[in-house]
N, C-alpha and C. Protein backbone atom coordinates (compact mmCIF):
# COMPACT_ATOMS: atom_id res chain seq x y z
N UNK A 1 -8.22 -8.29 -11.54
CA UNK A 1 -7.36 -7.55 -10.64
C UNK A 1 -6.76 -6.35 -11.36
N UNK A 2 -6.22 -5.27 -10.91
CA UNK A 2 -6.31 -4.48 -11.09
C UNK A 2 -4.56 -4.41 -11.51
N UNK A 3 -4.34 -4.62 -13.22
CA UNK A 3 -3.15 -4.36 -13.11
C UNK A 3 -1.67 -3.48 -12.97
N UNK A 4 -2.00 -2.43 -12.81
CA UNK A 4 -1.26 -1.63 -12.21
C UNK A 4 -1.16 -2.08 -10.43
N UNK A 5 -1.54 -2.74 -10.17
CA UNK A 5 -1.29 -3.18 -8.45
C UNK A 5 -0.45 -4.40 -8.50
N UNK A 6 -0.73 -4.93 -9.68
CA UNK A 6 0.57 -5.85 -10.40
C UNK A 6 1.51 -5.58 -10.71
N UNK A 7 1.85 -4.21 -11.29
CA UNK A 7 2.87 -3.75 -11.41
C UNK A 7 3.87 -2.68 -10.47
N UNK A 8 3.34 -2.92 -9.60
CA UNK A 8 3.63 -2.39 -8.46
C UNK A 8 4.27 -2.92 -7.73
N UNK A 9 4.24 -4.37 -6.93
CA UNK A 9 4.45 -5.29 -6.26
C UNK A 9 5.14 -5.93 -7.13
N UNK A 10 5.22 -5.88 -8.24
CA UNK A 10 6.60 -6.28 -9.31
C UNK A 10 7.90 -5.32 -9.07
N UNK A 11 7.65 -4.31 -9.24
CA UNK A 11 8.26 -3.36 -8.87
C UNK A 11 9.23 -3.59 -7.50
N UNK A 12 8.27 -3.46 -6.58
CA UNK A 12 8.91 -3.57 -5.52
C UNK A 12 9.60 -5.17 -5.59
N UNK A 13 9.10 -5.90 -5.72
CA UNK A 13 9.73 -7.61 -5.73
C UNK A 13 11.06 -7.61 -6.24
N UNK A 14 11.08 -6.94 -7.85
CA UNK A 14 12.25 -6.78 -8.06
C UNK A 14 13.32 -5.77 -7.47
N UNK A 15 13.10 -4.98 -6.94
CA UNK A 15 14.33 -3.79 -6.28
C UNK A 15 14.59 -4.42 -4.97
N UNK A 16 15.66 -3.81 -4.34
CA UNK A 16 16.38 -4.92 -3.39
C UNK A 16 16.48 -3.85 -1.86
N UNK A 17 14.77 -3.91 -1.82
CA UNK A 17 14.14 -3.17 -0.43
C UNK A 17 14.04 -4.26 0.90
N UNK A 18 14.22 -5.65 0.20
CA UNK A 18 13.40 -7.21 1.32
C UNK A 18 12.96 -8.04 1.13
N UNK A 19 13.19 -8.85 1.45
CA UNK A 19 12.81 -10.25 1.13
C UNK A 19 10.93 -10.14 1.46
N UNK A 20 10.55 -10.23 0.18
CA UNK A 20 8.72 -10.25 0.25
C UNK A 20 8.40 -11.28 0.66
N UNK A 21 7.38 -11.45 1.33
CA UNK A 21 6.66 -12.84 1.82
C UNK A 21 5.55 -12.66 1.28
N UNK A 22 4.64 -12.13 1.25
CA UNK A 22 3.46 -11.88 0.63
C UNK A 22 3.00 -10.74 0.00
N UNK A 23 1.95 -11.11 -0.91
CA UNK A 23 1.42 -9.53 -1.86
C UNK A 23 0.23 -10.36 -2.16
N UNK A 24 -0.53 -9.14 -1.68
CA UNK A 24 -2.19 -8.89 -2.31
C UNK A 24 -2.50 -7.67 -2.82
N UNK A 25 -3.49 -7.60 -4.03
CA UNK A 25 -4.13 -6.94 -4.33
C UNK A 25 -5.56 -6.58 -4.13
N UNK A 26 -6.18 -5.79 -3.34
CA UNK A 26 -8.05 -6.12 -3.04
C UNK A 26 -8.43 -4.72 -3.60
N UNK A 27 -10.05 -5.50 -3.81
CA UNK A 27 -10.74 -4.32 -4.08
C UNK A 27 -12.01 -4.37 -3.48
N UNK A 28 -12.49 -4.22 -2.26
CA UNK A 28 -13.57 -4.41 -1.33
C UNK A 28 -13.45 -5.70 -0.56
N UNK A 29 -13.86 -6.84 -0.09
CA UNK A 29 -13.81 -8.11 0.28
C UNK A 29 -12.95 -9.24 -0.65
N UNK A 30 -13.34 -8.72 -2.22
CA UNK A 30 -12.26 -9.60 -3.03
C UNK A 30 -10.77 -9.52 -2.79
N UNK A 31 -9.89 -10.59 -2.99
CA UNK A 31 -8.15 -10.43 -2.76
C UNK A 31 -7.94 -11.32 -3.98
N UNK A 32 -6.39 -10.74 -4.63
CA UNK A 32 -5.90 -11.85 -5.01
C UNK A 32 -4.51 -11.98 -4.67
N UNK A 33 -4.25 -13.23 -4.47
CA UNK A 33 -2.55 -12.95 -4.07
C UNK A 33 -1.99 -13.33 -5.48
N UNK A 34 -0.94 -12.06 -5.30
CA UNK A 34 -0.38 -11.46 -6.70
C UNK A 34 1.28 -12.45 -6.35
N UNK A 35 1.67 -12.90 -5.29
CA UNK A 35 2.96 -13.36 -4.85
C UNK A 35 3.03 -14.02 -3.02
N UNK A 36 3.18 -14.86 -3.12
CA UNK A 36 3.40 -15.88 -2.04
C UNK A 36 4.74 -16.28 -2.27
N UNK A 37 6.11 -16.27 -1.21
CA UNK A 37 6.93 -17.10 -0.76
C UNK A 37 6.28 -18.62 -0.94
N UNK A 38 7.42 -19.39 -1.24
CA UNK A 38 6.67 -20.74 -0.67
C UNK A 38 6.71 -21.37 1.07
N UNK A 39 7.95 -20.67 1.50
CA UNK A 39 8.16 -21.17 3.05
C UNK A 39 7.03 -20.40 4.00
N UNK A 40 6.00 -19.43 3.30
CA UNK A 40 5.09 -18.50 3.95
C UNK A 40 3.99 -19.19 3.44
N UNK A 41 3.70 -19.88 2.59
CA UNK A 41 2.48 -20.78 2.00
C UNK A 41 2.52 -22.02 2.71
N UNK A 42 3.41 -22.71 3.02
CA UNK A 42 3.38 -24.00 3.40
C UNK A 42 3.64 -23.69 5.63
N UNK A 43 3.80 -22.58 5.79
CA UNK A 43 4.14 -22.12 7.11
C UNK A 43 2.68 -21.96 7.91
N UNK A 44 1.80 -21.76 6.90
CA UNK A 44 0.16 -21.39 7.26
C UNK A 44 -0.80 -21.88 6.54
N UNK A 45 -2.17 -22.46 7.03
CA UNK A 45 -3.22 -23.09 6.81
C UNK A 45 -3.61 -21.47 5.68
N UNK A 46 -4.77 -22.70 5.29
CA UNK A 46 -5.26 -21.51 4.26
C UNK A 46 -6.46 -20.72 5.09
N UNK A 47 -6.97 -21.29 5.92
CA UNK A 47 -7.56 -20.28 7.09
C UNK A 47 -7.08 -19.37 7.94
N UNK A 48 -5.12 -19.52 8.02
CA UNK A 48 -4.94 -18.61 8.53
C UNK A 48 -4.35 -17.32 7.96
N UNK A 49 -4.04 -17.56 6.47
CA UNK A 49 -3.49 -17.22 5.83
C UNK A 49 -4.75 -15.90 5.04
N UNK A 50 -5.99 -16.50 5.17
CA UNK A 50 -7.44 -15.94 5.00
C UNK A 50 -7.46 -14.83 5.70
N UNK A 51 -7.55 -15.29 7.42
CA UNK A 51 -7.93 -14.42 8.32
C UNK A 51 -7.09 -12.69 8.48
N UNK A 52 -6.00 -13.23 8.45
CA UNK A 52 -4.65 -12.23 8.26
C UNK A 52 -4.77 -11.75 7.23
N UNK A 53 -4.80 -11.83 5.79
CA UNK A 53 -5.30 -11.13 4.97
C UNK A 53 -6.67 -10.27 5.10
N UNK A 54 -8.08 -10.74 5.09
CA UNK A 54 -9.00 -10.19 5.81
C UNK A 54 -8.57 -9.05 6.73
N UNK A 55 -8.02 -9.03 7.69
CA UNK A 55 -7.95 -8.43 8.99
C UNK A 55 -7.21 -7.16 8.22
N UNK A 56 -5.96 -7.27 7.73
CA UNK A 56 -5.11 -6.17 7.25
C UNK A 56 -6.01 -5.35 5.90
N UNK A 57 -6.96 -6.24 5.26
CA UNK A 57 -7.78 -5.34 4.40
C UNK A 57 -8.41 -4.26 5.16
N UNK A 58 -9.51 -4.86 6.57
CA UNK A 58 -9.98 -3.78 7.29
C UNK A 58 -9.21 -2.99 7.52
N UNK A 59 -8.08 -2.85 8.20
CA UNK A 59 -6.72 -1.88 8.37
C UNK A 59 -7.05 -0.81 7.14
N UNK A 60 -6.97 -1.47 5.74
CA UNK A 60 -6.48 -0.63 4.75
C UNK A 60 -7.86 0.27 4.50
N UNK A 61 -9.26 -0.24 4.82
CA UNK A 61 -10.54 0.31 4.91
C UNK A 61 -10.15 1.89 5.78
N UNK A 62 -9.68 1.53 7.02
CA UNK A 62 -9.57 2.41 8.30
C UNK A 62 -8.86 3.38 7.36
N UNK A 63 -7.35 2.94 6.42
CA UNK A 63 -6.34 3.91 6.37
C UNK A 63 -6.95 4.54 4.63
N UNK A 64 -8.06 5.31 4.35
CA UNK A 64 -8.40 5.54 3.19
C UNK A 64 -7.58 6.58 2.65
N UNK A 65 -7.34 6.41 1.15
CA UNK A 65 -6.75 7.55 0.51
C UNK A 65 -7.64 8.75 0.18
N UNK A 66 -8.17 9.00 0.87
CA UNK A 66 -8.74 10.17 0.84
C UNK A 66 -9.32 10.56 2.92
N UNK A 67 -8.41 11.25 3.86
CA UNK A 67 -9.20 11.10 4.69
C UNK A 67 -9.28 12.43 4.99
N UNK A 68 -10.69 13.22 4.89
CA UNK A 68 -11.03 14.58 5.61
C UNK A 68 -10.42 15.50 6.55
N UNK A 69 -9.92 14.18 7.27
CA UNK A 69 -9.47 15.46 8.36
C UNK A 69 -7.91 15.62 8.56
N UNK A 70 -7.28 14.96 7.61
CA UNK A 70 -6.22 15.29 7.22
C UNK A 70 -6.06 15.61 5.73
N UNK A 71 -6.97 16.11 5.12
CA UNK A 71 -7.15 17.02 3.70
C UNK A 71 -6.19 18.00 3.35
N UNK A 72 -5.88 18.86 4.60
CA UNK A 72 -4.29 19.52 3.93
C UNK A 72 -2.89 19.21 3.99
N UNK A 73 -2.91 17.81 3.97
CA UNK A 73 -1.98 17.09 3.93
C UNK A 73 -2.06 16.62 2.23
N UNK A 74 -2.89 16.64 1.58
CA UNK A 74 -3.08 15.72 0.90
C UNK A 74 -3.70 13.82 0.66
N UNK A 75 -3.52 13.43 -0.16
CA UNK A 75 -4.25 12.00 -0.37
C UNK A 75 -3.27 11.52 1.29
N UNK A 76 -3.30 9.99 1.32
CA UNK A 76 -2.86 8.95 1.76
C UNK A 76 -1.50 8.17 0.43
N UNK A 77 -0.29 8.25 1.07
CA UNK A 77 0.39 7.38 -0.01
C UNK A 77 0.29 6.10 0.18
N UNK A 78 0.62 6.13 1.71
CA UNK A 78 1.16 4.40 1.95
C UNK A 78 0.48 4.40 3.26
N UNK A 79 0.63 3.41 4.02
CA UNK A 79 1.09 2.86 5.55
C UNK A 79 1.84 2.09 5.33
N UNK A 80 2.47 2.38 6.55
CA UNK A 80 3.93 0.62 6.79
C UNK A 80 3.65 0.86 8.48
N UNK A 81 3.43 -0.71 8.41
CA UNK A 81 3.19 -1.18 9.88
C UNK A 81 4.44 -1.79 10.25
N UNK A 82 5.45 -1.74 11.44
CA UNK A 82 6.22 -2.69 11.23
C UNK A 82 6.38 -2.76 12.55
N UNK A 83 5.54 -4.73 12.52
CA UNK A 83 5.70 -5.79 13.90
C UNK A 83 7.06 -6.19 13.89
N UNK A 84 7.19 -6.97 15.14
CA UNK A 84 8.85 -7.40 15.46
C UNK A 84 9.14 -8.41 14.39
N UNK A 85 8.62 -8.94 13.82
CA UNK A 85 9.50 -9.74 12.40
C UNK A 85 8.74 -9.55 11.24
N UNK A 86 8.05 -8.96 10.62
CA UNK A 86 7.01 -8.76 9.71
C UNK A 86 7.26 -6.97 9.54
N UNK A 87 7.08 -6.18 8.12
CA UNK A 87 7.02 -5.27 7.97
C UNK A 87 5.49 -5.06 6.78
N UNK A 88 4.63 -4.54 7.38
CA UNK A 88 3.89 -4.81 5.74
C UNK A 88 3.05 -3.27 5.30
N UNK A 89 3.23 -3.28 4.05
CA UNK A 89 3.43 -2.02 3.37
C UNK A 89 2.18 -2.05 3.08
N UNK A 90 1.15 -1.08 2.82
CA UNK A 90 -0.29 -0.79 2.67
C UNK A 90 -0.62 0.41 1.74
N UNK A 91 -0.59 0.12 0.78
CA UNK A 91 -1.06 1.67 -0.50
C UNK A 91 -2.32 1.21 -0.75
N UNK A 92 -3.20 1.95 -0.46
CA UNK A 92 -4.65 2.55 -1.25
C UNK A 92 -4.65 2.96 -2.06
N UNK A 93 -5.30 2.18 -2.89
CA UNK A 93 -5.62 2.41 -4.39
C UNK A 93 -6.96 3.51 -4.99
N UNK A 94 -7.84 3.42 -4.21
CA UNK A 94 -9.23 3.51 -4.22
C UNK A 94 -10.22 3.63 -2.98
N UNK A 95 -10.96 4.30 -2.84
CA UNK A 95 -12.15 3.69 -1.60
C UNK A 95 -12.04 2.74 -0.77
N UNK A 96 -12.19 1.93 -1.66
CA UNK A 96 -12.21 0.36 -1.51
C UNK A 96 -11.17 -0.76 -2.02
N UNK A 97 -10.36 -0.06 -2.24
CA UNK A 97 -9.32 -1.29 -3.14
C UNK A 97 -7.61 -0.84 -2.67
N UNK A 98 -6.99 -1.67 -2.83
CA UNK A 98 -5.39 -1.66 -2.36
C UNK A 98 -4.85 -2.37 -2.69
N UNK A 99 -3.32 -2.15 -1.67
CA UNK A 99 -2.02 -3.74 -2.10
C UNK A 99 -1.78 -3.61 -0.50
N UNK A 100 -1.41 -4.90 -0.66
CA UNK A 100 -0.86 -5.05 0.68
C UNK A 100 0.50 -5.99 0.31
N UNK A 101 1.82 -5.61 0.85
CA UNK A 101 2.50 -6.38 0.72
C UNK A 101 3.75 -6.65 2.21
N UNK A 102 4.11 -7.85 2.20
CA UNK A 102 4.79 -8.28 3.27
C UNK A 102 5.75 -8.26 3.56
N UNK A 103 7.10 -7.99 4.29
CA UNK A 103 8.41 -7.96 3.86
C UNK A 103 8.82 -8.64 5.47
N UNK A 104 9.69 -9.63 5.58
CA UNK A 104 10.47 -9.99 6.68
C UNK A 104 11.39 -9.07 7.22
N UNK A 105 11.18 -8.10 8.44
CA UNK A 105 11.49 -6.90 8.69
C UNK A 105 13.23 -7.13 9.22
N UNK A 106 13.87 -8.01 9.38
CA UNK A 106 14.95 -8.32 9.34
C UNK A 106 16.07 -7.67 8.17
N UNK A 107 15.16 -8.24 7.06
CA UNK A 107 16.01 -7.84 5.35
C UNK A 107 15.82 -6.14 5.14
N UNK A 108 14.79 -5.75 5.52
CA UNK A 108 14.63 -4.27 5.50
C UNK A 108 15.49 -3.38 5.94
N UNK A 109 16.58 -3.17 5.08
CA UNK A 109 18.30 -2.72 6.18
C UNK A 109 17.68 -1.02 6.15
N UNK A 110 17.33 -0.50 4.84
CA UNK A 110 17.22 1.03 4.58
C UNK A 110 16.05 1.22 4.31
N UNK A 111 15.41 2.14 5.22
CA UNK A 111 13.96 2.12 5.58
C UNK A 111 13.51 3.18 4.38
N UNK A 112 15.14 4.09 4.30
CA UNK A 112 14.70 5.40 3.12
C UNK A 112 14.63 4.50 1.90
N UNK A 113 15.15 3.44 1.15
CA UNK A 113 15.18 2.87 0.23
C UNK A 113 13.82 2.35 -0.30
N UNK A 114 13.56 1.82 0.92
CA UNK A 114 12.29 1.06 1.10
C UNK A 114 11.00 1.79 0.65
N UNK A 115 10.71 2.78 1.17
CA UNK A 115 9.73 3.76 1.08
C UNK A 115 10.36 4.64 -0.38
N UNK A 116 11.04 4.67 -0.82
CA UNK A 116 11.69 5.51 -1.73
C UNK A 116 11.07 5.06 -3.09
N UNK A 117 11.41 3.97 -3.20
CA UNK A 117 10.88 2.85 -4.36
C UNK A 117 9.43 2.45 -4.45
N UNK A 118 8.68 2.90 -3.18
CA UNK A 118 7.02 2.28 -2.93
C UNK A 118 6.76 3.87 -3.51
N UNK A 119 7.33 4.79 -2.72
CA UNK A 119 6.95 6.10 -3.67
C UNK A 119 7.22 6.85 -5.28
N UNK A 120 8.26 6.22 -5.26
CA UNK A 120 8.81 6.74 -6.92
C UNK A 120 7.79 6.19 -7.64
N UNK A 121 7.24 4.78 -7.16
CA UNK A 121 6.03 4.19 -8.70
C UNK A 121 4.93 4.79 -8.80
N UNK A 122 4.40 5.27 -6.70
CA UNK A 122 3.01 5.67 -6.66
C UNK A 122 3.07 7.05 -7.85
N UNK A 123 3.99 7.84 -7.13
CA UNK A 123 3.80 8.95 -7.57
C UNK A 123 4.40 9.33 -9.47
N UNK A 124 4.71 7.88 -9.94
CA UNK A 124 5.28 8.29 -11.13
C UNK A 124 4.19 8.56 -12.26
N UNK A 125 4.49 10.04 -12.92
CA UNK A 125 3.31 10.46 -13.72
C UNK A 125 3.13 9.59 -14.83
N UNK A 126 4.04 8.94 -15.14
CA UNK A 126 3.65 8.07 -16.63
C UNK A 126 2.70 6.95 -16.05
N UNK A 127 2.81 6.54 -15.03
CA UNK A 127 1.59 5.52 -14.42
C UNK A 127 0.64 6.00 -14.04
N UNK A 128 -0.67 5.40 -13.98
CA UNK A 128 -1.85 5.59 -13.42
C UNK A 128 -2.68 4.57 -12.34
N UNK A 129 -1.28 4.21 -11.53
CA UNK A 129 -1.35 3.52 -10.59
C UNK A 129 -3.17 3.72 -9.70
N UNK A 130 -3.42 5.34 -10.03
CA UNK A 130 -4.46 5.48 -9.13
C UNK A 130 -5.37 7.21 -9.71
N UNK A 131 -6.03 8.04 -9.87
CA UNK A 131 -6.28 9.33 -10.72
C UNK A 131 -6.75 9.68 -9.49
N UNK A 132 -5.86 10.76 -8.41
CA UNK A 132 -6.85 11.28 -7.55
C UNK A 132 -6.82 13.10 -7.16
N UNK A 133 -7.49 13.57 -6.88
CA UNK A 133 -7.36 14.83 -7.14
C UNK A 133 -6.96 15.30 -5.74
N UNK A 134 -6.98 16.20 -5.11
CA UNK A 134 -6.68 16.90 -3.77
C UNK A 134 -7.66 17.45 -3.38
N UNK A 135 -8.45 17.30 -2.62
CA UNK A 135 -9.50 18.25 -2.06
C UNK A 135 -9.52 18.73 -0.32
N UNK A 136 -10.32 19.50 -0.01
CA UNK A 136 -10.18 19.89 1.55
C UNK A 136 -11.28 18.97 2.03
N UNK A 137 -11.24 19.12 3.35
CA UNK A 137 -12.48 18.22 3.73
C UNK A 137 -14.15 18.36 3.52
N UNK A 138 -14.57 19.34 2.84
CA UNK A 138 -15.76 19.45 2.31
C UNK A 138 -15.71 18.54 0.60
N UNK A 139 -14.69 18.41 0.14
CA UNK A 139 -14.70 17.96 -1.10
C UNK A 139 -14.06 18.55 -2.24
N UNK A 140 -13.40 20.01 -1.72
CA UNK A 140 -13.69 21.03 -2.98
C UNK A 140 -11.96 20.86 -3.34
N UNK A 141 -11.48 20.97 -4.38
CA UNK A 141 -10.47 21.32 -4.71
C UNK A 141 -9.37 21.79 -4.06
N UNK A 142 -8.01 21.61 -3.36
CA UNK A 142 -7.02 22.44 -2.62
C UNK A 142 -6.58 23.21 -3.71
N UNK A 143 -6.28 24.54 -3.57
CA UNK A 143 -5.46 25.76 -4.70
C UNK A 143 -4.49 25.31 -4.09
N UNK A 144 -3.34 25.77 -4.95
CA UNK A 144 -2.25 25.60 -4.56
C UNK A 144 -1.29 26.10 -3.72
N UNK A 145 -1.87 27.36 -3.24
CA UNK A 145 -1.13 28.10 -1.91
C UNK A 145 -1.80 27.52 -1.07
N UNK A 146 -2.27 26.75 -0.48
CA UNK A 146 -3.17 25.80 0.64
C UNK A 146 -2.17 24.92 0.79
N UNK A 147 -2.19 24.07 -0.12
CA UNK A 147 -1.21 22.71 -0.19
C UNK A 147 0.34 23.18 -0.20
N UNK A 148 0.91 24.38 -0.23
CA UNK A 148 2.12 24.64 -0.15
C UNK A 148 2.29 25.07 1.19
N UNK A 149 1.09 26.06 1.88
CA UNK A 149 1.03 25.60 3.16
C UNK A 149 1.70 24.83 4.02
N UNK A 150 1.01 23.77 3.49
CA UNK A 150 1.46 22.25 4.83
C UNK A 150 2.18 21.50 3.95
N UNK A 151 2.57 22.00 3.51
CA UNK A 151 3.80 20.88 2.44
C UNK A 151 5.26 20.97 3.13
């Protein structure tokens, strides 16, 4: 597993954004859960607990950090989906690889906090949470009066 996606979901576990229920790390079809609640382990079969994982990977397939036609925007940081009791946070790592993590959307008081702390790690230069460059939708490099553009 990919440890910087470990240290991430540490990150967040420890700062006081919500009570986590779950964290995965994937990288194509593989998962590992990096953190399970126990009242969220013993609340669900391990088939359902499978399927729901599965399902939110495709999600994270759909939401790639790199998508063309929003190229002058830049990469993809995050998604946050948030159902009526469930909030779950989605960073792309890669192509094919991510975190997914869970938060009981109740505890989630400050939404700026929340996202504040998922962004301070992505984007912190001493980590290499992820190496990705900026390009337009052909592939090529954004200059930097492009990206200041739509910034």
């Amino acid at each position: 597993m990919n440890e910087d996606a470990e240290g991430f979901i540490d990150a967040l576990h420890g700062s006081d954004v919500g009570r986590m229920r779950r964290a995965v790390a994937y990288d194509g079809e593989e998962y590992d859960t990096v953190y399970c609640r126990d009242d969220i382990a013993t609340a669900q079969t391990d088939a359902e607990i499978e399927e729901v994982t599965k399902n939110l990977i495709l999600k994270g397939f759909d939401d790639e950090l790199q998508q063309p036609e929003f190229a002058r925007f830049g990469h993809l940081d995050m998604s946050v989906r948030w159902f009526h009791e469930v909030v779950v946070l989605q960073v792309p790592l890669g192509e094919w690889s991510g975190v997914i993590v869970g938060f009981d959307r109740d505890t989630v008081v400050d939404t700026g906090a929340f996202t504040d702390v998922a962004l301070d790690y992505i984007e912190s230069p001493e980590r290499d949470l992820r190496d990705v460059e900026e390009t337009d939708g052909d592939g090529e490099a954004l200059d930097d009066s492009v990206e200041e553009q739509f910034s």
